[in-house]
Protein backbone atom coordinates (compact mmCIF):
# COMPACT_ATOMS: atom_id res chain seq x y z
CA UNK A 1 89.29 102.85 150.02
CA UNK A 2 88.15 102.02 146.64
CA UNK A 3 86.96 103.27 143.27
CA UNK A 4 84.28 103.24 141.07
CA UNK A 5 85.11 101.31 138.37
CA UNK A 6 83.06 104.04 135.36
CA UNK A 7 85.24 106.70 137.40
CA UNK A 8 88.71 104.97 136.62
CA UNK A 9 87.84 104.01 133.02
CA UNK A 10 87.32 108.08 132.38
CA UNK A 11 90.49 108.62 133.92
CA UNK A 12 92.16 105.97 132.05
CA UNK A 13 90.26 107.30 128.81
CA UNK A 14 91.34 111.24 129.67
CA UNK A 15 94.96 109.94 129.50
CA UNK A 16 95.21 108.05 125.93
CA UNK A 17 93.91 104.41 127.31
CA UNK A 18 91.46 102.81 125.52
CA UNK A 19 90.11 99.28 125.87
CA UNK A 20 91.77 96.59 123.61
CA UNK A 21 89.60 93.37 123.96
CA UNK A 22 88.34 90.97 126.58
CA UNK A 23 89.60 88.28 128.64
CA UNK A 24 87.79 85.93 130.22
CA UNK A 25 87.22 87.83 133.74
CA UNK A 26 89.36 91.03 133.24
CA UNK A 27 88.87 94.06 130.21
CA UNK A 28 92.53 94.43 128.59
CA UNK A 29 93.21 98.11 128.41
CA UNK A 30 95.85 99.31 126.03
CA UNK A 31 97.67 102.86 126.23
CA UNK A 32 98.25 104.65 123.19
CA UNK A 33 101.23 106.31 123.39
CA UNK A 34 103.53 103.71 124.98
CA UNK A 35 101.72 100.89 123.77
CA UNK A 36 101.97 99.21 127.36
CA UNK A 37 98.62 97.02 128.00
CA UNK A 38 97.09 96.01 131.22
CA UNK A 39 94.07 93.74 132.27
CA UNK A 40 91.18 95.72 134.54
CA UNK A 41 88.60 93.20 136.70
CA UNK A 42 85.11 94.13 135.93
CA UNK A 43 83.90 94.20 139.69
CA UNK A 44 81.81 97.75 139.81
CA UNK A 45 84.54 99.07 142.75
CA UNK A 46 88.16 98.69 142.47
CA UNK A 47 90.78 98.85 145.34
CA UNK A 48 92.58 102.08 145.02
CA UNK A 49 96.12 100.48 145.38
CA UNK A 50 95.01 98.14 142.45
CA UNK A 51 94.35 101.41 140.45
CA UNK A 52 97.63 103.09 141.47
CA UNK A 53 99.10 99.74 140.15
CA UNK A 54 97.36 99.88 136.63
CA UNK A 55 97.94 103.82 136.07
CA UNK A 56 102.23 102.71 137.06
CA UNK A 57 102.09 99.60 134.39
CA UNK A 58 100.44 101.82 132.07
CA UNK A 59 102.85 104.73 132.96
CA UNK A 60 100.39 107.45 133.44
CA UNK A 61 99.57 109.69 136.44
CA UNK A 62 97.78 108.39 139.64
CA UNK A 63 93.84 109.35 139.99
């Protein structure tokens, strides 16, 4: 199963996570209440156990 990567970002955006800068093949994401960062590949479709693994380093809900 996977995601659409422009789907996930909203998500990610809809719970306080905002990009933070670029690396050289990921997007670093940065939440803004906890302050916890993670990196996000920029393939257009994401696995969905990747993105359950991003929303628990970031410690917000699943999608």
């Amino acid at each position: 199963m996977s995601v659409k990567r422009n789907q996930f970002i909203k998500h990610l955006e809809s719970n306080n996570v905002f990009f933070h800068g670029h690396g050289s093949k990921h997007d670093i994401y940065r939440n803004q209440n906890t302050g916890k960062k993670t990196t996000l590949p920029r393939h257009p479709t994401l696995d969905k156990k990747l993105c359950e693994l991003i929303c628990k380093q970031l410690e917000i809900p699943k999608l």
